[in-house]
N, C-alpha and C. Protein backbone atom coordinates (compact mmCIF):
# COMPACT_ATOMS: atom_id res chain seq x y z
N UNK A 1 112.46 104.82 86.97
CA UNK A 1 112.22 105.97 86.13
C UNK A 1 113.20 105.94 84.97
N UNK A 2 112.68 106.14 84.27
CA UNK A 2 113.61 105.75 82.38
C UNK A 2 114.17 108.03 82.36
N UNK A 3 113.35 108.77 82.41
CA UNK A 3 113.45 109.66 81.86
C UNK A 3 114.26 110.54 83.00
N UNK A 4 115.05 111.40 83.11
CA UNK A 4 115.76 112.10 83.88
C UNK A 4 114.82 113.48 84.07
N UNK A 5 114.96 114.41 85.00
CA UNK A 5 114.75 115.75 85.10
C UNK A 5 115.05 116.58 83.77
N UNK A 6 116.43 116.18 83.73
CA UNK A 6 116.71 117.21 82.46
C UNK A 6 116.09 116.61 81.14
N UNK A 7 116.13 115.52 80.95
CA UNK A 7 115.09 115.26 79.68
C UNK A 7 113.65 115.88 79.49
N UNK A 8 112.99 115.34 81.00
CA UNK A 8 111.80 115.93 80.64
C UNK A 8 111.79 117.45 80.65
N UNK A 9 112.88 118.20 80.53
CA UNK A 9 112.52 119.92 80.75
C UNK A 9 112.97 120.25 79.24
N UNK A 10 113.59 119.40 78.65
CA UNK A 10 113.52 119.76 77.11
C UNK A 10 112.32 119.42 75.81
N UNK A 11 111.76 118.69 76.75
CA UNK A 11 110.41 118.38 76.12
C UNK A 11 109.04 119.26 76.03
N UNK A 12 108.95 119.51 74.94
CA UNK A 12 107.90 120.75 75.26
C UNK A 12 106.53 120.44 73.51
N UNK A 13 106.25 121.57 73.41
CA UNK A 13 104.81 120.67 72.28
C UNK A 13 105.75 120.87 71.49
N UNK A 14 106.70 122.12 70.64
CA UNK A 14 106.99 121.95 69.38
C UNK A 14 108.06 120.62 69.50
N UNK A 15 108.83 119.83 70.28
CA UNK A 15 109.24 119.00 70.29
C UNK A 15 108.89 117.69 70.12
N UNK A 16 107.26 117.64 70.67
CA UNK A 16 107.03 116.37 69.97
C UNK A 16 105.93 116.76 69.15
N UNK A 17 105.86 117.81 68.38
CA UNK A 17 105.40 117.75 67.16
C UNK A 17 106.13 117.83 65.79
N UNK A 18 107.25 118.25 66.66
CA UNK A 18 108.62 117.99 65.29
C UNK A 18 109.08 116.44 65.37
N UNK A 19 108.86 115.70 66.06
CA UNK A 19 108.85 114.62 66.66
C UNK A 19 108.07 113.75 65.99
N UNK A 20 106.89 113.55 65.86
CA UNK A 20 105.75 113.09 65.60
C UNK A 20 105.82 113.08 63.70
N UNK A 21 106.00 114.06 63.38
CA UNK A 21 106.47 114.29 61.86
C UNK A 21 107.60 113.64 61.17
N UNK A 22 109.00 113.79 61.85
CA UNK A 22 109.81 113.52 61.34
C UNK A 22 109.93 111.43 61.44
N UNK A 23 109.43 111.41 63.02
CA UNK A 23 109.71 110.12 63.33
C UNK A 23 108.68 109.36 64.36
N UNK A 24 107.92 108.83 63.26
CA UNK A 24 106.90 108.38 64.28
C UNK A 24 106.83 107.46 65.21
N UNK A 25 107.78 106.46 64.99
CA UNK A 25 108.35 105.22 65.74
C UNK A 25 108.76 105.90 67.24
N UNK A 26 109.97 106.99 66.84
CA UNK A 26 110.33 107.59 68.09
C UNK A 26 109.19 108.16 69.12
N UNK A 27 108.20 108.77 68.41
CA UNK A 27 107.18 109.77 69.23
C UNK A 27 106.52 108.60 70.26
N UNK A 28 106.32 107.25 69.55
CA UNK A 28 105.60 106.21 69.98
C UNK A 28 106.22 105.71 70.99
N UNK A 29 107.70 105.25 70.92
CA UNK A 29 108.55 104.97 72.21
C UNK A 29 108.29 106.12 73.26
N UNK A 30 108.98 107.27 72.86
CA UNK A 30 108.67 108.42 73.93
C UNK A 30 107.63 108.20 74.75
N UNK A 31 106.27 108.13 74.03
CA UNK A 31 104.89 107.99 74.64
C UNK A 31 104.94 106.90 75.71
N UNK A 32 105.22 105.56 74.75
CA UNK A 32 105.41 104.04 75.94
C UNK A 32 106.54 104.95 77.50
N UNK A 33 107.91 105.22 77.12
CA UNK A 33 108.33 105.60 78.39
C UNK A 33 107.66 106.36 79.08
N UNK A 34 107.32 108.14 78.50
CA UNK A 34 106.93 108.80 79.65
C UNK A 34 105.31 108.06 80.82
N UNK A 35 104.67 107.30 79.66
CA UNK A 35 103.46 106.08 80.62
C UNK A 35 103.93 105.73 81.59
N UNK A 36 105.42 104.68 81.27
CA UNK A 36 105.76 103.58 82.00
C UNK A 36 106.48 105.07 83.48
N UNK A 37 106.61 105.85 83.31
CA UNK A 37 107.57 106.98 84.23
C UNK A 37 106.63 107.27 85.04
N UNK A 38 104.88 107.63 84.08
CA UNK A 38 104.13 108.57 85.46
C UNK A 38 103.30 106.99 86.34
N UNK A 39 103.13 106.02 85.39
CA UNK A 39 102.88 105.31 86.10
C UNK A 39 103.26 104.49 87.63
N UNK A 40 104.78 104.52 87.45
CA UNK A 40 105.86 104.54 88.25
C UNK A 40 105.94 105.26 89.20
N UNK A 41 105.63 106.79 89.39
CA UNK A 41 105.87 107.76 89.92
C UNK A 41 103.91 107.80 90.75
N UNK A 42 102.85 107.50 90.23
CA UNK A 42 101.76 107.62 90.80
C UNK A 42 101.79 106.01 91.59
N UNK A 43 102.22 104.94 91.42
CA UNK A 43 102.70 103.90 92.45
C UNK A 43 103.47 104.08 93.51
N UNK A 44 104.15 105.10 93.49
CA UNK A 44 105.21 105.55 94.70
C UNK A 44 104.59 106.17 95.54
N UNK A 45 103.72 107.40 94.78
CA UNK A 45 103.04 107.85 95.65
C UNK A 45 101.80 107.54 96.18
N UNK A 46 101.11 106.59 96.00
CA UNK A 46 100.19 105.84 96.35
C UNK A 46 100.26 104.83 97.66
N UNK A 47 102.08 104.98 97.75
CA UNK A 47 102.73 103.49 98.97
C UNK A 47 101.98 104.38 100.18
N UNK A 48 101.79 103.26 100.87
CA UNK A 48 101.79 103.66 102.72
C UNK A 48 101.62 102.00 103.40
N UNK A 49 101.83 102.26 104.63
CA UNK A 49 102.39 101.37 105.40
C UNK A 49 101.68 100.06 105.41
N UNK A 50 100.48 100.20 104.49
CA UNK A 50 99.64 99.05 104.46
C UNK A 50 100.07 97.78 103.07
N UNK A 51 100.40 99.03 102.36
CA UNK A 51 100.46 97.97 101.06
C UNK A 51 102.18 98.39 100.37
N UNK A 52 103.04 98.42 101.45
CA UNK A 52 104.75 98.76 100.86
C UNK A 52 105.14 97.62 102.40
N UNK A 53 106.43 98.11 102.34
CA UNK A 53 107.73 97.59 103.31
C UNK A 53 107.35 98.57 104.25
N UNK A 54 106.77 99.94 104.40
CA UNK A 54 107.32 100.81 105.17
C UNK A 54 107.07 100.55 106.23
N UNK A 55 107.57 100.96 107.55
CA UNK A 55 106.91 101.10 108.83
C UNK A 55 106.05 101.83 109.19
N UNK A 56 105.11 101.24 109.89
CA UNK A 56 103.96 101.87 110.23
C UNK A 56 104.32 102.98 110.97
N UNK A 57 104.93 102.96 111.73
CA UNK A 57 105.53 104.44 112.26
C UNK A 57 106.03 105.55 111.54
N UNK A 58 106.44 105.35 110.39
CA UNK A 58 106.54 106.28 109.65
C UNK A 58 105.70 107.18 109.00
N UNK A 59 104.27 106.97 109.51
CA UNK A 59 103.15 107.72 108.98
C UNK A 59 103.22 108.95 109.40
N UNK A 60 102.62 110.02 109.05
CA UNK A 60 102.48 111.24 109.63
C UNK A 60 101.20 110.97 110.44
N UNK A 61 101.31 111.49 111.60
CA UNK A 61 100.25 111.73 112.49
C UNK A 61 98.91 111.78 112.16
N UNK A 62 98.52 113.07 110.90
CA UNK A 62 97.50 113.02 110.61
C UNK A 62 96.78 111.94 110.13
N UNK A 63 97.77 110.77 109.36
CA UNK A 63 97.46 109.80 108.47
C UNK A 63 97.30 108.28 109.25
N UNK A 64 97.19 108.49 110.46
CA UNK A 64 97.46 107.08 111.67
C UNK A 64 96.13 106.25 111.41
N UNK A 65 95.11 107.25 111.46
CA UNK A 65 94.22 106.28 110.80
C UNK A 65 93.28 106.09 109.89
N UNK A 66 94.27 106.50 108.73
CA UNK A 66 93.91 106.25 107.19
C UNK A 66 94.15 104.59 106.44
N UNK A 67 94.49 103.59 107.66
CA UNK A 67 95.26 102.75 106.94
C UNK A 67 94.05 101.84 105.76
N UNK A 68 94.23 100.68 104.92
CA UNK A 68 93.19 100.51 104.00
C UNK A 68 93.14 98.82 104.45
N UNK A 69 93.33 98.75 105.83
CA UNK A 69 93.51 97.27 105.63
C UNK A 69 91.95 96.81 106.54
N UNK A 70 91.72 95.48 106.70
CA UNK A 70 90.36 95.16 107.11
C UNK A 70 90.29 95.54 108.76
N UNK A 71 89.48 96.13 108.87
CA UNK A 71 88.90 96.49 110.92
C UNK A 71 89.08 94.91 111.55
N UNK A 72 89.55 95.25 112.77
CA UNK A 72 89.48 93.50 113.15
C UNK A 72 88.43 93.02 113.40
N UNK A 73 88.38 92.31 113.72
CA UNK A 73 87.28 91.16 113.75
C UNK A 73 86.92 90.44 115.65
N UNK A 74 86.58 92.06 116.36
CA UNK A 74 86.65 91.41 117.37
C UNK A 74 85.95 91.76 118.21
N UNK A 75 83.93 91.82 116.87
CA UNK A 75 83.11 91.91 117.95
C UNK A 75 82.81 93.43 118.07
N UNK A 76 83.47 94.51 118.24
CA UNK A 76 83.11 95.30 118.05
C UNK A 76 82.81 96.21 116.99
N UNK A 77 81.62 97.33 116.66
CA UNK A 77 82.09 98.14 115.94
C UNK A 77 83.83 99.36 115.80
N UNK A 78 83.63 99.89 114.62
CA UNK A 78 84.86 100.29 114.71
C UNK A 78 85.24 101.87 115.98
N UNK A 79 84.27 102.52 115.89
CA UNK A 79 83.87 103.54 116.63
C UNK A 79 83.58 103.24 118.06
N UNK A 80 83.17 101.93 118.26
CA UNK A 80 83.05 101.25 119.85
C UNK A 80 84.60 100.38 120.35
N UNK A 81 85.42 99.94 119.74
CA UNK A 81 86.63 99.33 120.02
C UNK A 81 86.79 99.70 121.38
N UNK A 82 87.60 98.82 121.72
CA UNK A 82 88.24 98.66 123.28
C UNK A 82 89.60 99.90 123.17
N UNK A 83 89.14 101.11 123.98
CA UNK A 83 90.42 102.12 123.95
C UNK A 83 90.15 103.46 123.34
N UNK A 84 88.90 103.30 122.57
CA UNK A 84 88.35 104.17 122.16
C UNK A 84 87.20 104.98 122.63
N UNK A 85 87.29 105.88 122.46
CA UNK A 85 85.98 106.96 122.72
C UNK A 85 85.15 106.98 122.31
N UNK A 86 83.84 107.20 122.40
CA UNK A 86 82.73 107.79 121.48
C UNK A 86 82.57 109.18 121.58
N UNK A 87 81.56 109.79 120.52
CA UNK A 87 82.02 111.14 119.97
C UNK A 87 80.82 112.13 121.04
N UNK A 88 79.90 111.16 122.26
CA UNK A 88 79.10 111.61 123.12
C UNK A 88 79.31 111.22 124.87
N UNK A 89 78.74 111.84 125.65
CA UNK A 89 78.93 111.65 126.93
C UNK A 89 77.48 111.40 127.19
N UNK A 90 77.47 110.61 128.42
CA UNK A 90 76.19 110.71 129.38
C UNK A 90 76.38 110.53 130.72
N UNK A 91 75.60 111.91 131.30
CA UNK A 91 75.60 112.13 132.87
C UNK A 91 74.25 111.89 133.08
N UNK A 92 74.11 110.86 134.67
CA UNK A 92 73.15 110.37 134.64
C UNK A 92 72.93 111.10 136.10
N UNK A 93 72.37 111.81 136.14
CA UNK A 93 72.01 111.96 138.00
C UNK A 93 70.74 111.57 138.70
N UNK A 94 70.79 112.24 139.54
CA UNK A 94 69.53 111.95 140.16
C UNK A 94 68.66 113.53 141.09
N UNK A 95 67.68 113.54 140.68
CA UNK A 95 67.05 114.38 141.66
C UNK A 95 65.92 114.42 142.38
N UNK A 96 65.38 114.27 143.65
CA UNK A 96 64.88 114.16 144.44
C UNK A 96 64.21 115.88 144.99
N UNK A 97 62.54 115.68 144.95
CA UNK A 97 61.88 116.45 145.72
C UNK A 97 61.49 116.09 147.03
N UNK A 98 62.01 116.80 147.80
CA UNK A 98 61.28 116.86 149.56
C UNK A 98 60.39 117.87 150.19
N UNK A 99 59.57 118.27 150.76
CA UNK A 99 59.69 119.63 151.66
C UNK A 99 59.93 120.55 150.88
N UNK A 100 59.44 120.72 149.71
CA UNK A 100 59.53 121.75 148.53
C UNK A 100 61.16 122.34 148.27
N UNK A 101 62.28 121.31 149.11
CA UNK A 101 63.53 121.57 148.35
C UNK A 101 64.40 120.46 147.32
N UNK A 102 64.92 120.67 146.48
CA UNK A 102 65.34 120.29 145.57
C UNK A 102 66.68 119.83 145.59
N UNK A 103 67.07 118.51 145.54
CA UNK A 103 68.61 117.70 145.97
C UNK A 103 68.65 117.23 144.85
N UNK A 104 69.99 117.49 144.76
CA UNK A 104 70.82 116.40 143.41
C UNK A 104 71.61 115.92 143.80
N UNK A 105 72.14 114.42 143.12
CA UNK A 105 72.88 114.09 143.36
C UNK A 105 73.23 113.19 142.13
């Protein structure tokens, strides 16, 4: 980051429109840094454990499985994986008529 907190809080429109007038070279640098700053700053926040250093453990819970990297390759769908649930059940029974009474099992 090129620009500090306190720089950017002195920056406001009549500043770089007094800016822009007096010195256009300057307004133009200004412009290149504050780019090169948010660009910087939307890369940071963009990191997660897939595409930085970080540890994967460091995710927040909610985010465990947001990661952006490829599903493995092992045969299953992703929703069928070994360890996983599906989002339905099935009970299968059985029932049997006799003697007009009714058994389940």
């Amino acid at each position: 980051m090129h620009l500090k907190d306190h720089d950017l809080l002195q920056l406001d429109e009549e500043y770089i429109k007094k800016l822009g007038a007096n010195n256009p070279a300057a307004l133009t640098n200004l412009t290149t840094t504050l780019l090169d700053d948010l660009i910087e700053a939307r890369n940071r926040l963009n990191q997660n454990p897939s595409n930085s250093s970080r540890p994967s453990g460091s995710m927040p819970p909610w985010e465990l499985g947001k990661t952006e990297t490829e599903p493995p390759s092992d045969g299953y769908e992703p929703e069928k994986r070994r360890g996983q649930f599906s989002h339905c059940n099935v009970i299968l029974f059985q029932v049997t008529l006799c003697n007009d009474k009714t058994t389940a099992y």
